[in-house]
C-alpha atoms as a PDB file:
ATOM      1  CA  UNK A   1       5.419  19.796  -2.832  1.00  0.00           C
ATOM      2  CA  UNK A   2       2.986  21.895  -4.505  1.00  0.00           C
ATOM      3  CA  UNK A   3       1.718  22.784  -0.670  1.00  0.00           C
ATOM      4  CA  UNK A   4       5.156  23.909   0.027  1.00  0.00           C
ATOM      5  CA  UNK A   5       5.577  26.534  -2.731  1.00  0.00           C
ATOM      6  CA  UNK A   6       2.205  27.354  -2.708  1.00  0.00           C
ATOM      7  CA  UNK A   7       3.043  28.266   1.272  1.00  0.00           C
ATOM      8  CA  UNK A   8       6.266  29.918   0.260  1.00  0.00           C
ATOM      9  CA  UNK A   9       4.028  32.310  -2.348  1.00  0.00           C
ATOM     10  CA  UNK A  10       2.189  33.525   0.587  1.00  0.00           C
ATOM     11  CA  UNK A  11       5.384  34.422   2.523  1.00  0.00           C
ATOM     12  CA  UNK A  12       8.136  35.270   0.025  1.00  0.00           C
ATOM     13  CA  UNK A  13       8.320  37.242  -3.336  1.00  0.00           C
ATOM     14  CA  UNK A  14       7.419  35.301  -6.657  1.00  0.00           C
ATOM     15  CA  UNK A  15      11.534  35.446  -7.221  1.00  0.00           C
ATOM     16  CA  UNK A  16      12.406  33.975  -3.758  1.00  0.00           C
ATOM     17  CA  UNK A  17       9.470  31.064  -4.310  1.00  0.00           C
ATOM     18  CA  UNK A  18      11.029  30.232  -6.872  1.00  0.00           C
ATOM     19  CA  UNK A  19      14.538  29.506  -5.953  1.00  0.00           C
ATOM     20  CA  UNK A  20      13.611  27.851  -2.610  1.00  0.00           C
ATOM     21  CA  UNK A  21      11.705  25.843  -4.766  1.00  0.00           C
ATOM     22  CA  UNK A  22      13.954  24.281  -6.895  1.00  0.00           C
ATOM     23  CA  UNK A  23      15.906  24.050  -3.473  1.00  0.00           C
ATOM     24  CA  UNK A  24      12.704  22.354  -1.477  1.00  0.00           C
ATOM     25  CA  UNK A  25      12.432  20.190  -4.430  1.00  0.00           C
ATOM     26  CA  UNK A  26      15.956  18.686  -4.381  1.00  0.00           C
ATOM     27  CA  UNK A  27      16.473  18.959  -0.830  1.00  0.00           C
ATOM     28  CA  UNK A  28      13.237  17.097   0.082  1.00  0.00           C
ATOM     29  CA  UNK A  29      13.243  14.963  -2.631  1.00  0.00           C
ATOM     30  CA  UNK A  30      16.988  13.152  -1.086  1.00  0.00           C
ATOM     31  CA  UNK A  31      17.218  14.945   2.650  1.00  0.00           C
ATOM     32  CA  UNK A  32      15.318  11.908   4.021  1.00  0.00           C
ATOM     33  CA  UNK A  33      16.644   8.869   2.551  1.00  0.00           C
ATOM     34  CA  UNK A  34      20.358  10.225   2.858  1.00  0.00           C
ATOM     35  CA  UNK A  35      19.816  11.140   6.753  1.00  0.00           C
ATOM     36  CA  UNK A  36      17.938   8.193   7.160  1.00  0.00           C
ATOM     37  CA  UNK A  37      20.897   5.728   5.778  1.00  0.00           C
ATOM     38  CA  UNK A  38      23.228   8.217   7.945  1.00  0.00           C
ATOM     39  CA  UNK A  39      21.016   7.389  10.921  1.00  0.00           C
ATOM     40  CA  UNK A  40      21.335   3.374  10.331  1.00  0.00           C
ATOM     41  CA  UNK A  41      25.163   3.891  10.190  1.00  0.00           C
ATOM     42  CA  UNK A  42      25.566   5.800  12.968  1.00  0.00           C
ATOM     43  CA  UNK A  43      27.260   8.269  12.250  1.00  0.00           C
ATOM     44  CA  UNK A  44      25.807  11.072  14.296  1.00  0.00           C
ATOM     45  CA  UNK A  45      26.989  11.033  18.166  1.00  0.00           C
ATOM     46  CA  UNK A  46      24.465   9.426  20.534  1.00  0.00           C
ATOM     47  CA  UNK A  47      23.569  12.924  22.150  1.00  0.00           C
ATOM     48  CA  UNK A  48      22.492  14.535  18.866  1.00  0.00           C
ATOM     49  CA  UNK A  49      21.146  11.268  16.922  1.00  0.00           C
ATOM     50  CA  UNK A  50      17.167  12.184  18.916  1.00  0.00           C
ATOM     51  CA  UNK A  51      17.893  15.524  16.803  1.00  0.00           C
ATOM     52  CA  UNK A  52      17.927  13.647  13.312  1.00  0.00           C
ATOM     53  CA  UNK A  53      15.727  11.079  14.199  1.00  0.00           C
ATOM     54  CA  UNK A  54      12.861  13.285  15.377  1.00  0.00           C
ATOM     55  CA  UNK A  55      13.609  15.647  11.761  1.00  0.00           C
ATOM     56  CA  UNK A  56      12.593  12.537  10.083  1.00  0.00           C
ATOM     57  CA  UNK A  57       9.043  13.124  11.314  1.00  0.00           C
ATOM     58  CA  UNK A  58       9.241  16.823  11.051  1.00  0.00           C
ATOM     59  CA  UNK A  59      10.569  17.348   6.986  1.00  0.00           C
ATOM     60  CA  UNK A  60       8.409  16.140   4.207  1.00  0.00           C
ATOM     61  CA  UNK A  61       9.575  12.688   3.329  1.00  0.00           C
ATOM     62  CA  UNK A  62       9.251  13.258  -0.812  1.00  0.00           C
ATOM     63  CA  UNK A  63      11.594  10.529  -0.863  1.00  0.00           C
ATOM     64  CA  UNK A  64       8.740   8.243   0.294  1.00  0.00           C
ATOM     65  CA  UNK A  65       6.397   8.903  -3.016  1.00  0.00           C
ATOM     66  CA  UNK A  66       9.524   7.937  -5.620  1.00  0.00           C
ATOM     67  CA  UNK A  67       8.018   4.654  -7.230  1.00  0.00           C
ATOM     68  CA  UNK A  68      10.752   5.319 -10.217  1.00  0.00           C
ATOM     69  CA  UNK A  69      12.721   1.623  -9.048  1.00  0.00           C
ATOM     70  CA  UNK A  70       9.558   0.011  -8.613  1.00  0.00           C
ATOM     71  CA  UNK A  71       8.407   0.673 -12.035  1.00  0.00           C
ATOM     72  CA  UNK A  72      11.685  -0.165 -13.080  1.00  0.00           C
ATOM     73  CA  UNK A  73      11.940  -3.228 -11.714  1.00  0.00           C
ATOM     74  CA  UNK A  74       8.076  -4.120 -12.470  1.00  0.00           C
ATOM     75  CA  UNK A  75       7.417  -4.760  -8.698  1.00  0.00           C
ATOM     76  CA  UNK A  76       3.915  -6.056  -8.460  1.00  0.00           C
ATOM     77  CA  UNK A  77       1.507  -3.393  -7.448  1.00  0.00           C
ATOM     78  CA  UNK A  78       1.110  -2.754  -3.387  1.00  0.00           C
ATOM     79  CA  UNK A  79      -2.128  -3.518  -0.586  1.00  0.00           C
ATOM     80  CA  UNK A  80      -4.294  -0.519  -0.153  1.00  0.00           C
ATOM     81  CA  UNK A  81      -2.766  -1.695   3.592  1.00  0.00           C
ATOM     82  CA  UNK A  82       0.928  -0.661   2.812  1.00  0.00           C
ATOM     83  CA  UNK A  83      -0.582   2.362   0.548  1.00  0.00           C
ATOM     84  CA  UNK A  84      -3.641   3.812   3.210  1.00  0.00           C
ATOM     85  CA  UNK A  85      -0.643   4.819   5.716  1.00  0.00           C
ATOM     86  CA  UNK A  86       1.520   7.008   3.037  1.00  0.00           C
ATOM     87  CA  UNK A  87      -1.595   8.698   1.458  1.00  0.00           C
ATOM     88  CA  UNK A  88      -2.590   9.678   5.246  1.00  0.00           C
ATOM     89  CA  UNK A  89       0.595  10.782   5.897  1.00  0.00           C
ATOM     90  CA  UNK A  90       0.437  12.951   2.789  1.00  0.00           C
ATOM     91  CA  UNK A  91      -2.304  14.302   3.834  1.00  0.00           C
ATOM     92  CA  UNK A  92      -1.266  15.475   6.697  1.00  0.00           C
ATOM     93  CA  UNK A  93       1.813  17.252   5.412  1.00  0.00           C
ATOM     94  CA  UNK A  94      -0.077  19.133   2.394  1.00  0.00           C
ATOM     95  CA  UNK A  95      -2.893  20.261   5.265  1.00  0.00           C
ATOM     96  CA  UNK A  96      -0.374  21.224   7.587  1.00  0.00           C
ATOM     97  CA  UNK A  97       1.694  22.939   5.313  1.00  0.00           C
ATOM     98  CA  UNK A  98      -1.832  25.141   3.714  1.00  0.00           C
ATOM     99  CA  UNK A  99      -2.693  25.536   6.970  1.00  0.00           C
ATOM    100  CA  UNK A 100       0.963  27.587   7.441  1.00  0.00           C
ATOM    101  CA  UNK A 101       0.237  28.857   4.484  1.00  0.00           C
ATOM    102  CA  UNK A 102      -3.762  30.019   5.026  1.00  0.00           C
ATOM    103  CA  UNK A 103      -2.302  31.671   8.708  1.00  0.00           C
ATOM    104  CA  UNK A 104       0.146  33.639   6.632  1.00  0.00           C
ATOM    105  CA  UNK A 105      -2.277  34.520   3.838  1.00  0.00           C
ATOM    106  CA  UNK A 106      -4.791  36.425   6.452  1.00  0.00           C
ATOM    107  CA  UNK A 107      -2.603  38.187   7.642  1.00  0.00           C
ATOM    108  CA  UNK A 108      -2.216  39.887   4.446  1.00  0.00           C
ATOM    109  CA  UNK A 109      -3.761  43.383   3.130  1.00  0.00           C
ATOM    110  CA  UNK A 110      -5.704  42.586  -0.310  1.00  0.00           C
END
Protein backbone atom coordinates (compact mmCIF):
# COMPACT_ATOMS: atom_id res chain seq x y z
CA UNK A 1 0.00 0.00 0.00
CA UNK A 2 2.60 2.39 0.81
CA UNK A 3 3.93 1.63 -3.03
CA UNK A 4 0.60 2.66 -4.21
CA UNK A 5 0.39 6.17 -2.69
CA UNK A 6 3.82 6.66 -2.92
CA UNK A 7 3.06 6.02 -6.97
CA UNK A 8 -0.01 8.18 -6.77
CA UNK A 9 2.41 11.21 -5.22
CA UNK A 10 4.35 11.06 -8.33
CA UNK A 11 1.24 11.38 -10.57
CA UNK A 12 -1.44 13.33 -8.68
CA UNK A 13 -1.46 16.45 -6.34
CA UNK A 14 -0.72 15.88 -2.50
CA UNK A 15 -4.81 16.54 -2.17
CA UNK A 16 -5.80 13.92 -4.82
CA UNK A 17 -3.11 11.24 -3.10
CA UNK A 18 -4.74 11.58 -0.47
CA UNK A 19 -8.29 10.82 -1.15
CA UNK A 20 -7.50 7.94 -3.57
CA UNK A 21 -5.77 6.78 -0.74
CA UNK A 22 -8.14 6.33 1.75
CA UNK A 23 -10.10 4.95 -1.38
CA UNK A 24 -7.05 2.38 -2.47
CA UNK A 25 -6.96 1.51 1.10
CA UNK A 26 -10.59 0.37 1.52
CA UNK A 27 -11.08 -0.71 -1.88
CA UNK A 28 -8.01 -3.02 -1.90
CA UNK A 29 -8.19 -3.93 1.42
CA UNK A 30 -12.07 -5.91 0.58
CA UNK A 31 -12.15 -5.69 -3.57
CA UNK A 32 -10.51 -9.15 -3.60
CA UNK A 33 -12.08 -11.28 -1.12
CA UNK A 34 -15.67 -9.87 -2.05
CA UNK A 35 -15.05 -10.57 -5.97
CA UNK A 36 -13.42 -13.58 -5.15
CA UNK A 37 -16.57 -15.09 -3.03
CA UNK A 38 -18.69 -13.46 -6.06
CA UNK A 39 -16.55 -15.54 -8.41
CA UNK A 40 -17.20 -18.98 -6.33
CA UNK A 41 -20.97 -18.16 -6.53
CA UNK A 42 -21.22 -17.45 -9.84
CA UNK A 43 -22.70 -14.77 -10.18
CA UNK A 44 -21.03 -13.10 -13.10
CA UNK A 45 -22.20 -14.54 -16.69
CA UNK A 46 -19.82 -17.12 -18.18
CA UNK A 47 -18.64 -14.59 -20.98
CA UNK A 48 -17.44 -11.93 -18.54
CA UNK A 49 -16.36 -14.28 -15.45
CA UNK A 50 -12.32 -14.51 -17.51
CA UNK A 51 -12.77 -10.57 -16.87
CA UNK A 52 -12.96 -10.94 -12.93
CA UNK A 53 -10.98 -13.81 -12.69
CA UNK A 54 -7.94 -12.46 -14.53
CA UNK A 55 -8.50 -8.83 -12.13
CA UNK A 56 -7.74 -11.12 -9.35
CA UNK A 57 -4.15 -11.32 -10.60
CA UNK A 58 -4.05 -7.80 -11.79
CA UNK A 59 -5.33 -5.65 -8.28
CA UNK A 60 -3.28 -5.85 -5.18
CA UNK A 61 -4.72 -8.60 -3.08
CA UNK A 62 -4.35 -6.50 0.53
CA UNK A 63 -6.91 -8.82 1.55
CA UNK A 64 -4.25 -11.58 1.45
CA UNK A 65 -1.87 -9.87 4.33
CA UNK A 66 -5.06 -9.52 7.00
CA UNK A 67 -3.83 -12.03 9.80
CA UNK A 68 -6.50 -10.06 12.21
CA UNK A 69 -8.77 -13.76 12.49
CA UNK A 70 -5.75 -15.65 12.81
CA UNK A 71 -4.55 -13.80 15.75
CA UNK A 72 -7.88 -13.92 16.93
CA UNK A 73 -8.39 -17.25 16.84
CA UNK A 74 -4.61 -18.07 18.01
CA UNK A 75 -4.00 -20.16 14.79
CA UNK A 76 -0.62 -21.71 15.19
CA UNK A 77 2.00 -19.83 13.31
CA UNK A 78 2.45 -20.84 9.33
CA UNK A 79 5.61 -22.87 7.14
CA UNK A 80 8.02 -20.44 5.66
CA UNK A 81 6.40 -22.86 2.60
CA UNK A 82 2.80 -21.33 2.81
CA UNK A 83 4.55 -17.79 3.78
CA UNK A 84 7.72 -17.71 0.87
CA UNK A 85 4.82 -17.53 -1.93
CA UNK A 86 2.84 -14.32 -0.37
CA UNK A 87 6.08 -12.39 0.54
CA UNK A 88 7.16 -13.03 -3.30
CA UNK A 89 4.07 -12.02 -4.43
CA UNK A 90 4.41 -8.84 -2.39
CA UNK A 91 7.25 -8.21 -3.79
CA UNK A 92 6.31 -8.16 -6.91
CA UNK A 93 3.39 -5.79 -6.51
CA UNK A 94 5.43 -3.04 -4.39
CA UNK A 95 8.33 -3.33 -7.38
CA UNK A 96 5.90 -3.15 -9.97
CA UNK A 97 3.97 -0.54 -8.60
CA UNK A 98 7.67 1.84 -7.86
CA UNK A 99 8.56 0.88 -10.99
CA UNK A 100 5.08 2.86 -12.33
CA UNK A 101 5.91 5.12 -10.07
CA UNK A 102 9.99 5.67 -10.89
CA UNK A 103 8.67 5.88 -14.97
CA UNK A 104 6.39 8.68 -13.89
CA UNK A 105 8.88 10.38 -11.57
CA UNK A 106 11.54 10.93 -14.63
CA UNK A 107 9.51 12.26 -16.48
CA UNK A 108 9.26 15.09 -14.20
CA UNK A 109 11.08 18.69 -14.28
CA UNK A 110 12.95 19.14 -10.74
Amino acid sequence: FVAVVITLSVIVHRDATVVMGFLLYYLLGSAGSTLEDLLYAQVFPSQIRWFYEGLLYVIPRLDLFNISKAVLHDVEPRSWAIVLPFVAYAACCCTTVLAIGALAFRRKDL
